[in-house]
Structure formats: structure tokens, C-alpha cells
Protein backbone atom coordinates (compact mmCIF):
# COMPACT_ATOMS: atom_id res chain seq x y z
CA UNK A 1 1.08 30.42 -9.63
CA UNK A 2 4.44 29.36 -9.25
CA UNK A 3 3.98 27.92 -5.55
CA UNK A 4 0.20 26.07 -7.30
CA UNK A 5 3.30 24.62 -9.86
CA UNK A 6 5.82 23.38 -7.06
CA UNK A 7 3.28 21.68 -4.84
CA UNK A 8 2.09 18.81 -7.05
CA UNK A 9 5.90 17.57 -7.72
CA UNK A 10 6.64 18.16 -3.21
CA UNK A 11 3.28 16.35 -2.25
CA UNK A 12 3.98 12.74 -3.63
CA UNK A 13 7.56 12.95 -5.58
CA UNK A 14 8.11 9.16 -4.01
CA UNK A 15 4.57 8.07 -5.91
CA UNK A 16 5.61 9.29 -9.02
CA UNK A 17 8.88 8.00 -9.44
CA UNK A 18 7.71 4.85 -8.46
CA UNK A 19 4.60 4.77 -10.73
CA UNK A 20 7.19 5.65 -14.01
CA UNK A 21 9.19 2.91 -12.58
CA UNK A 22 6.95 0.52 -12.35
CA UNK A 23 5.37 1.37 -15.93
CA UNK A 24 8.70 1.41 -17.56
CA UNK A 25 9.71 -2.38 -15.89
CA UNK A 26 6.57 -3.90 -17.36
CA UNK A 27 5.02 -3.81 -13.66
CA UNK A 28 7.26 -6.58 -12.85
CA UNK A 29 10.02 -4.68 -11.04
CA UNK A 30 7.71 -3.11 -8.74
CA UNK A 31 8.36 -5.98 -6.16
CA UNK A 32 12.04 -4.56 -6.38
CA UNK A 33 10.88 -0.90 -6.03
CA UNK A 34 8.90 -2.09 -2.46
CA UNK A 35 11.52 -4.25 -1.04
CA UNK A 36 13.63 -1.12 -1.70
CA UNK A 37 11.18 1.18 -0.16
CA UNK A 38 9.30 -0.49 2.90
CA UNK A 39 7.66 2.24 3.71
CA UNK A 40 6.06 3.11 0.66
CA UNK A 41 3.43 1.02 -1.04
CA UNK A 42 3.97 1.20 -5.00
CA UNK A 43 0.58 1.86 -6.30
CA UNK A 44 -0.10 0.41 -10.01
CA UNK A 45 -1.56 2.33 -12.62
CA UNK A 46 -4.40 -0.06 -12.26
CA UNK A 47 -5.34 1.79 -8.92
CA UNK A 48 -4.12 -1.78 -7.12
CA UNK A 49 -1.76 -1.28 -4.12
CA UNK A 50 0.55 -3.90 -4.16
CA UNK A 51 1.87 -5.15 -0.36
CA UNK A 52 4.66 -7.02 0.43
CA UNK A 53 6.50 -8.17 3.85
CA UNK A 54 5.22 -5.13 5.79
């Protein structure tokens, strides 16, 4: 149980803190949060993922 408890927080830690982020900025810091991390596409809690400058 405890390995079923560590996997959801190792598989996408990167998505989550970005998601709280982006809820907690009013969804308008996310284009801060992707110029930050190019390599990750923030994902909205509308299901929309949001690309910039690729």
C-alpha cells in the first residue's frame, strides 16, 4: 500500500504543481509557469492544454 501511495505524487509531481499554480493565479499566470517550463505544457483544469513558443 505504501508504494500504491508514493506513485501518484512520482508519476506527474510537475502537473500538479503546475495545475495548483495555475488555479491559485486566476489561470492568468500560467503563461509564466510555461515560459518557465518549456518542456512542460500546463494543462488547465478545463482539460485545455495551453501552448506557447514551443
Amino acid at each position: 500500500s505504501a508504494k500504491t501511495t508514493i506513485k501518484p505524487k512520482v508519476v506527474n509531481p510537475t502537473n500538479t504543481s503546475i495545475k495548483t499554480k495555475a488555479t491559485i493565479q486566476n489561470k492568468i499566470d500560467i503563461r509564466k509557469i510555461n515560459v518557465g517550463v518549456k518542456s512542460v505544457r500546463p494543462i488547465r483544469d478545463d482539460g485545455i492544454i495551453i501552448e506557447t513558443q514551443r
